[in-house]
N, C-alpha and C. Protein backbone atom coordinates (compact mmCIF):
# COMPACT_ATOMS: atom_id res chain seq x y z
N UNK A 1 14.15 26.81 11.56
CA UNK A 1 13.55 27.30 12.80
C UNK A 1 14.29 28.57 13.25
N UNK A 2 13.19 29.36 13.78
CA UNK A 2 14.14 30.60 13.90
C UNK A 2 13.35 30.77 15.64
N UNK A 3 13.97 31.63 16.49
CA UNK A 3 13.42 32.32 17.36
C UNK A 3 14.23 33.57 17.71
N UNK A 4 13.12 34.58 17.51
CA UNK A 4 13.76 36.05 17.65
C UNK A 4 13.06 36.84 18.98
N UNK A 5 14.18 36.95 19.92
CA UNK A 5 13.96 37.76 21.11
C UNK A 5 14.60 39.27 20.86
N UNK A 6 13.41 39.83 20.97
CA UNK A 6 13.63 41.81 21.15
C UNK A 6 12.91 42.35 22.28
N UNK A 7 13.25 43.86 22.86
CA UNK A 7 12.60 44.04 23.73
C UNK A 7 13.82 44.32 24.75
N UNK A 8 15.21 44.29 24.47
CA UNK A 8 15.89 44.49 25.56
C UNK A 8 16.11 46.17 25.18
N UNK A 9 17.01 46.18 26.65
CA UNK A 9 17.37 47.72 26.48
C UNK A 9 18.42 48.19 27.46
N UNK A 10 18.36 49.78 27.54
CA UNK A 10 19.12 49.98 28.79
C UNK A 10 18.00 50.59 29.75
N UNK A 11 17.74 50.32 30.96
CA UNK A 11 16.81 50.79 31.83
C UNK A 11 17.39 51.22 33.19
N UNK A 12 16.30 52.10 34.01
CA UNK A 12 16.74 52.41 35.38
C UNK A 12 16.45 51.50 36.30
N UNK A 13 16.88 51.50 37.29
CA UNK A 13 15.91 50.18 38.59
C UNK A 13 14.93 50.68 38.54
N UNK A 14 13.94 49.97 38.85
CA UNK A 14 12.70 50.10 39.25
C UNK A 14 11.88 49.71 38.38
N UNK A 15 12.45 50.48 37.05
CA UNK A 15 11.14 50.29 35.38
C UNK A 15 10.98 48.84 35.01
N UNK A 16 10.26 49.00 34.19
CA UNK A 16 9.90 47.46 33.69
C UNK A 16 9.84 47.39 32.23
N UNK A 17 10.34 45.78 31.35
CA UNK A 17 10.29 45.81 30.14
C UNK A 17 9.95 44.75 29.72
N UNK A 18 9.05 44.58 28.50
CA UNK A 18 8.51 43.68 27.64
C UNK A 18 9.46 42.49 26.94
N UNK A 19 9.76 41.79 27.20
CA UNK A 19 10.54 40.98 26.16
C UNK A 19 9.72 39.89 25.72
N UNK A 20 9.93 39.72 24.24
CA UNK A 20 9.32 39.48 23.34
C UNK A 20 10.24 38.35 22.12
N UNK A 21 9.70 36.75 22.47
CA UNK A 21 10.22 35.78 21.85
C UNK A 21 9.25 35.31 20.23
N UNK A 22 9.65 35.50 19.39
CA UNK A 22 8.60 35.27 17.80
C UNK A 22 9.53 34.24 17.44
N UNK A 23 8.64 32.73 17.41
CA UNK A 23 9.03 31.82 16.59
C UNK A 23 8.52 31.82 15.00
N UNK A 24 9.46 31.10 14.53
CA UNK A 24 8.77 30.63 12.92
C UNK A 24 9.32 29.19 12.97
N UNK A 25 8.82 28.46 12.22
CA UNK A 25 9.50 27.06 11.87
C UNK A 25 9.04 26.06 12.98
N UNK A 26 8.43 26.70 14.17
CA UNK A 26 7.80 25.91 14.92
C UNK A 26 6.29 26.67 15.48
N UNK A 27 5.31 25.93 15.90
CA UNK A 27 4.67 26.67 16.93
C UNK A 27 4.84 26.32 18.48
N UNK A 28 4.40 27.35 19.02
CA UNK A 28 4.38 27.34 20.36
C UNK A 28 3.42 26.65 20.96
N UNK A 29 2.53 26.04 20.47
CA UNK A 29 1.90 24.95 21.11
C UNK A 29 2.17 23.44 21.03
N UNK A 30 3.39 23.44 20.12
CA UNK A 30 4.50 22.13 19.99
C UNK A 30 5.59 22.37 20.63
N UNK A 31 5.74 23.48 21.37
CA UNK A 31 7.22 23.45 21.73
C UNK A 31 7.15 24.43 23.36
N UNK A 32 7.58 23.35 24.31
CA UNK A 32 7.89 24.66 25.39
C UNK A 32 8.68 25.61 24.94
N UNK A 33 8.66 26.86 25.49
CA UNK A 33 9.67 28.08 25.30
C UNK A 33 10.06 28.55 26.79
N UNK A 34 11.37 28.44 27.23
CA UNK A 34 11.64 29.03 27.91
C UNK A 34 12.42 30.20 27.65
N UNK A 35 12.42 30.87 28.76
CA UNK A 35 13.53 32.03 29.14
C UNK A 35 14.81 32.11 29.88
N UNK A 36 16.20 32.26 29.24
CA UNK A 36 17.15 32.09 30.09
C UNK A 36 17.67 33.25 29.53
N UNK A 37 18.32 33.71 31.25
CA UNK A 37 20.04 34.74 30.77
C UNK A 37 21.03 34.47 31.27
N UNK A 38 22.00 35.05 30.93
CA UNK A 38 23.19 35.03 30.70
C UNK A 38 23.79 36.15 31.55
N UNK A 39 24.45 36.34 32.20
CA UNK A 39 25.13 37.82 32.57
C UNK A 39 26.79 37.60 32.71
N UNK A 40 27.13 38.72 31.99
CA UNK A 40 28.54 38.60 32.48
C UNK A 40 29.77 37.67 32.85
N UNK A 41 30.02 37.05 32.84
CA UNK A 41 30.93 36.16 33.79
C UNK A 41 30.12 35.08 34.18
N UNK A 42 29.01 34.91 34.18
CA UNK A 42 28.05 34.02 35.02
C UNK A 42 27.70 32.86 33.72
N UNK A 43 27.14 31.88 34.72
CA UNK A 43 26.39 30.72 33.95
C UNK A 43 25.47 30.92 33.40
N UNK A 44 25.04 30.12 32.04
CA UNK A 44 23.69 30.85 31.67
C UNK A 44 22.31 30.37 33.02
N UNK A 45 21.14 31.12 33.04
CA UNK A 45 20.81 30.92 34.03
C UNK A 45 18.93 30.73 33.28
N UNK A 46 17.93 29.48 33.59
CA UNK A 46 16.86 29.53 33.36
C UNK A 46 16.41 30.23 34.58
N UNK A 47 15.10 31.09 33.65
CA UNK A 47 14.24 31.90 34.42
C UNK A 47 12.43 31.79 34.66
N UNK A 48 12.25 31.28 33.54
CA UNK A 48 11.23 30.88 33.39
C UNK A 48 10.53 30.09 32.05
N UNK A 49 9.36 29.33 31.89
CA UNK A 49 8.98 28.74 31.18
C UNK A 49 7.86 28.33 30.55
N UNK A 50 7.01 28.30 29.65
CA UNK A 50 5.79 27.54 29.56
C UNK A 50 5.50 26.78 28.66
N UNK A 51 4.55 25.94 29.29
CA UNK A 51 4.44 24.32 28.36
C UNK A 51 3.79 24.59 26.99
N UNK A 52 3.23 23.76 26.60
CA UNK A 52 3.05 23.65 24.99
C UNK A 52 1.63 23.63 25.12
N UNK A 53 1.46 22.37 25.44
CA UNK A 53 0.04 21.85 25.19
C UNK A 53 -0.92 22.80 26.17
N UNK A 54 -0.92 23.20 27.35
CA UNK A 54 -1.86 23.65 28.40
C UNK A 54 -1.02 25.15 29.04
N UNK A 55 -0.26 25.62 28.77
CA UNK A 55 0.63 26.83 29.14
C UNK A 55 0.40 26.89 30.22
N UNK A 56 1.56 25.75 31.04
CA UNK A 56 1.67 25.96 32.12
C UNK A 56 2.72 26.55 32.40
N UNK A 57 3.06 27.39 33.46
CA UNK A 57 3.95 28.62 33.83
C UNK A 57 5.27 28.09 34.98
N UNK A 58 6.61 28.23 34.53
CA UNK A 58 7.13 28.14 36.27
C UNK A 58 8.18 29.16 35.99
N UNK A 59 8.51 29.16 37.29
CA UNK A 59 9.49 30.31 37.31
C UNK A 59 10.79 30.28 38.41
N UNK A 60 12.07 30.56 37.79
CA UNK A 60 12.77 30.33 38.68
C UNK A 60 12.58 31.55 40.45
N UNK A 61 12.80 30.75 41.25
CA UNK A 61 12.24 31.04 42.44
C UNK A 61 12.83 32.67 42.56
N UNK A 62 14.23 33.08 41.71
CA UNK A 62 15.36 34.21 41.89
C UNK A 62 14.04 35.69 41.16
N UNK A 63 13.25 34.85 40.75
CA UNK A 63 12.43 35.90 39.72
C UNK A 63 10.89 36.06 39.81
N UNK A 64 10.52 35.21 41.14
CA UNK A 64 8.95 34.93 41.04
C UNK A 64 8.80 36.38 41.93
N UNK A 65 7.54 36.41 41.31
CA UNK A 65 6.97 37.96 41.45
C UNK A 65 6.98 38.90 40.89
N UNK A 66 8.05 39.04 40.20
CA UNK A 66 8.77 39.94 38.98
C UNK A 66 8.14 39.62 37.81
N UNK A 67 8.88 38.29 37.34
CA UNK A 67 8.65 38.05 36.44
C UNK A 67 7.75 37.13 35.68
N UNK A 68 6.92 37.48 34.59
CA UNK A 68 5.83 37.01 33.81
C UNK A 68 6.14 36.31 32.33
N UNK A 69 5.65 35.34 32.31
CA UNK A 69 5.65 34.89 31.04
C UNK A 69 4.03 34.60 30.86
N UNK A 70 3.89 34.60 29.46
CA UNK A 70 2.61 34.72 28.54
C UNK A 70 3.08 34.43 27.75
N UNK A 71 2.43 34.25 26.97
CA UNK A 71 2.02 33.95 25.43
C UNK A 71 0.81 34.43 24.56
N UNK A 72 0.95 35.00 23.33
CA UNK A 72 0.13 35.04 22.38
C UNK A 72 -0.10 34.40 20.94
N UNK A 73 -0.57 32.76 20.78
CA UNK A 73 -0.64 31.76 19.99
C UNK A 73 -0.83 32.09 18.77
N UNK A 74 -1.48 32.90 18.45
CA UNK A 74 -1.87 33.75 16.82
C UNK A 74 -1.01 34.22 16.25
N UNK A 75 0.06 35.01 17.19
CA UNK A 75 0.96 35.51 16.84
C UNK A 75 2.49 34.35 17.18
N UNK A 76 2.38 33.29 17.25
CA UNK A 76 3.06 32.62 17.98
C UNK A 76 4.48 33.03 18.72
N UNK A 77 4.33 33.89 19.69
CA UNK A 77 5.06 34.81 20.39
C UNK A 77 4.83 34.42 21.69
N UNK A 78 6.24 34.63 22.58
CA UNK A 78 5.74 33.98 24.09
C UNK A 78 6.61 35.72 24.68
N UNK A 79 6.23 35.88 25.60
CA UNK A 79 6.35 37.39 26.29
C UNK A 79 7.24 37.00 27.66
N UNK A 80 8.13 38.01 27.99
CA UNK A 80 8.72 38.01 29.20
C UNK A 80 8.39 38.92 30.18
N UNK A 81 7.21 39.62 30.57
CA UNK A 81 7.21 40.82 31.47
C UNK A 81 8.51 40.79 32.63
N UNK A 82 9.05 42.02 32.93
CA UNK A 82 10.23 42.24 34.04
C UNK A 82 9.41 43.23 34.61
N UNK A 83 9.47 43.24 35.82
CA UNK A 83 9.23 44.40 36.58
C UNK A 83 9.62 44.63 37.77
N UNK A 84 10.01 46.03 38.02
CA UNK A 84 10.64 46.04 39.44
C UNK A 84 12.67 46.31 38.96
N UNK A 85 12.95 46.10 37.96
CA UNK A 85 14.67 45.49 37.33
C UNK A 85 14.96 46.14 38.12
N UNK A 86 16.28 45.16 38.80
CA UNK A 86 17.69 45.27 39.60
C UNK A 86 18.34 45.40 38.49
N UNK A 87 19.59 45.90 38.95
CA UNK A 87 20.93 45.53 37.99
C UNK A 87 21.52 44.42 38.26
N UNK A 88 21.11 43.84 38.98
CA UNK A 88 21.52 42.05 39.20
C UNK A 88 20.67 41.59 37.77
N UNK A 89 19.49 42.40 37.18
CA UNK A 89 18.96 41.62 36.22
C UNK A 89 20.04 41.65 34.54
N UNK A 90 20.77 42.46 35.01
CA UNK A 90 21.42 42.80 33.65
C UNK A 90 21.79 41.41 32.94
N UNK A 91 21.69 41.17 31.83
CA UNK A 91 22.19 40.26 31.20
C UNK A 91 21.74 40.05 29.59
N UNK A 92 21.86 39.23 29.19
CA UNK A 92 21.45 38.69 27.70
C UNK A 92 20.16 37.91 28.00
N UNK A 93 19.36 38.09 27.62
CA UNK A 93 18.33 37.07 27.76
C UNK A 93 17.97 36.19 26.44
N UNK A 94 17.41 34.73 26.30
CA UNK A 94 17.70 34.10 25.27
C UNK A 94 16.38 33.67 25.80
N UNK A 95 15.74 33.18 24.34
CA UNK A 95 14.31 32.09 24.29
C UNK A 95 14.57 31.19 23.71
N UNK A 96 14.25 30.12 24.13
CA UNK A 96 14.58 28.57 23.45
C UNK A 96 13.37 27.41 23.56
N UNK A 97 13.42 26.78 22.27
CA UNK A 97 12.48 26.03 22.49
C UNK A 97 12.98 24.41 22.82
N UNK A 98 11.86 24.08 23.20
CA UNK A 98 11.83 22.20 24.38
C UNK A 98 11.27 21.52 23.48
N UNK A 99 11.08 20.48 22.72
CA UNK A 99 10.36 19.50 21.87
C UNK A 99 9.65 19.02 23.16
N UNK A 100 10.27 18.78 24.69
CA UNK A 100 9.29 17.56 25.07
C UNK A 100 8.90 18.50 26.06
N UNK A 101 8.58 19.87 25.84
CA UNK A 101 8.06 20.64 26.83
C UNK A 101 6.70 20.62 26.72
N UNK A 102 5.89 19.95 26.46
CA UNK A 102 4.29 19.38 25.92
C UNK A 102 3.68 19.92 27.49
N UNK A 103 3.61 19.55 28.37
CA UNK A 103 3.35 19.66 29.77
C UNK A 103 4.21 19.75 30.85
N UNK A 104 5.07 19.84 30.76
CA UNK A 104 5.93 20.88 31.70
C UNK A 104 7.34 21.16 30.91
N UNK A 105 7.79 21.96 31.58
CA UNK A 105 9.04 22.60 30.60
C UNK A 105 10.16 22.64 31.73
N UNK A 106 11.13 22.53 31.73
CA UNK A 106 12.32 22.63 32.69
C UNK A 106 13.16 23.89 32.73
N UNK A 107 12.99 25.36 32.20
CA UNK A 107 13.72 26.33 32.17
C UNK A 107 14.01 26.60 33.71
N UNK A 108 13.64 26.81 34.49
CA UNK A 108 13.99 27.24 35.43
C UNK A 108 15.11 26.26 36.65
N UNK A 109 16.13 26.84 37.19
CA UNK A 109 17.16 25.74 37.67
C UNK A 109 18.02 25.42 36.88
N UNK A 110 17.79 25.47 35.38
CA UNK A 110 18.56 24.24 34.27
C UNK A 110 19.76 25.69 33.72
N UNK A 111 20.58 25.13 32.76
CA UNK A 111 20.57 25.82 31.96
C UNK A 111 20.47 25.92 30.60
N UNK A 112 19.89 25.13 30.61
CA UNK A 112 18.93 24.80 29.13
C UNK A 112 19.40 23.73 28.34
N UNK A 113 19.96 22.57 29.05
CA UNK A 113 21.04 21.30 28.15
C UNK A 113 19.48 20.93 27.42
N UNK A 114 18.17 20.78 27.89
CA UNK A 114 17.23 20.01 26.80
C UNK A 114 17.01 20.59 25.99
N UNK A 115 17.07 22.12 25.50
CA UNK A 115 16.10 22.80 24.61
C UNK A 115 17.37 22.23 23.43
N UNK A 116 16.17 22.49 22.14
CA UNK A 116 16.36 21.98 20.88
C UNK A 116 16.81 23.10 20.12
N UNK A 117 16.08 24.52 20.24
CA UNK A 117 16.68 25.74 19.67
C UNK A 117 16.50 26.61 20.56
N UNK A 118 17.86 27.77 19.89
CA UNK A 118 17.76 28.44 20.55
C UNK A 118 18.01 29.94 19.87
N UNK A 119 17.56 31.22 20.30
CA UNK A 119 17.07 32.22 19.33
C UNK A 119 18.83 33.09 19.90
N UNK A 120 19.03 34.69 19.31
CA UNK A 120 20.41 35.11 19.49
C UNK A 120 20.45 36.22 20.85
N UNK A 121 19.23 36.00 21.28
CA UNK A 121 19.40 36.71 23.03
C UNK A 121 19.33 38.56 22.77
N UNK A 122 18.51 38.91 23.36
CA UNK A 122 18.46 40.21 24.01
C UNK A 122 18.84 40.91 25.10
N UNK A 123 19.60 41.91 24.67
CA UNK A 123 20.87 42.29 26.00
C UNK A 123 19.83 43.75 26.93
N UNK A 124 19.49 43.26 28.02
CA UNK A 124 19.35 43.74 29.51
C UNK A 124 19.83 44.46 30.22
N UNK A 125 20.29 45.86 30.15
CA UNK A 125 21.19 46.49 31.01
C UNK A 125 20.36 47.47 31.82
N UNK A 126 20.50 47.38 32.93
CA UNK A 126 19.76 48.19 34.01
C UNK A 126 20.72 48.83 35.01
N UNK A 127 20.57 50.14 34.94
CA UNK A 127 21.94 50.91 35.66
C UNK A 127 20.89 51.91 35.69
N UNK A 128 21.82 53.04 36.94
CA UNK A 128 21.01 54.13 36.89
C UNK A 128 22.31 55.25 36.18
């Protein structure tokens, strides 16, 4: 099982960026995928998530409005839209998958003790 997150970068406040989780070895309609980062010194932190079976969406409350998750099943790829980035957003961001994320997924709040895998994180830096 692999999961590969790209799509990070260095950005200004304000802009916005695509991040982009590609599983193999599983699909995404067997496996929640959430989104967590990491910053600095800090705990890792869930951000958002969606289920398997019915792609249902949550989001940690620090990020609603901002931030988007999607998915594209064909490609079995789940998407992170950012928009708006603080430099509070700076960090590593990681995608991981849930075996029992079937109908709801727990990324957000957690910091990811259920997920089963986890991919090598895309680094976030937003400065001006």
């Amino acid at each position: 099982v692999q999961l590969q997150a790209s799509g990070g970068g260095k950005v200004q406040p304000d802009s916005s960026l695509r991040l982009s989780c590609t599983a193999s070895g599983l699909s995404v309609v067997d496996y929640g995928i959430g989104w967590f980062r990491q910053a600095p010194g800090k705990e890792r932190e869930g951000v958002s998530c969606i289920t398997a079976k019915d792609g249902s969406k949550y989001y940690a409350d620090s990020v609603k409005g901002r931030f988007t998750i999607s998915r594209d099943v064909g490609k079995n790829t789940v998407y992170l839209q950012i928009d708006s980035l603080k430099p509070k957003d700076t960090a590593v961001y990681y995608c991981a998958a849930e075996r029992f994320g079937l109908y709801y997924c727990t990324a957000p709040g957690s910091t990811g003790r259920g997920y089963d895998y986890w991919g090598r994180g895309t680094l976030v830096t937003v400065s001006s």
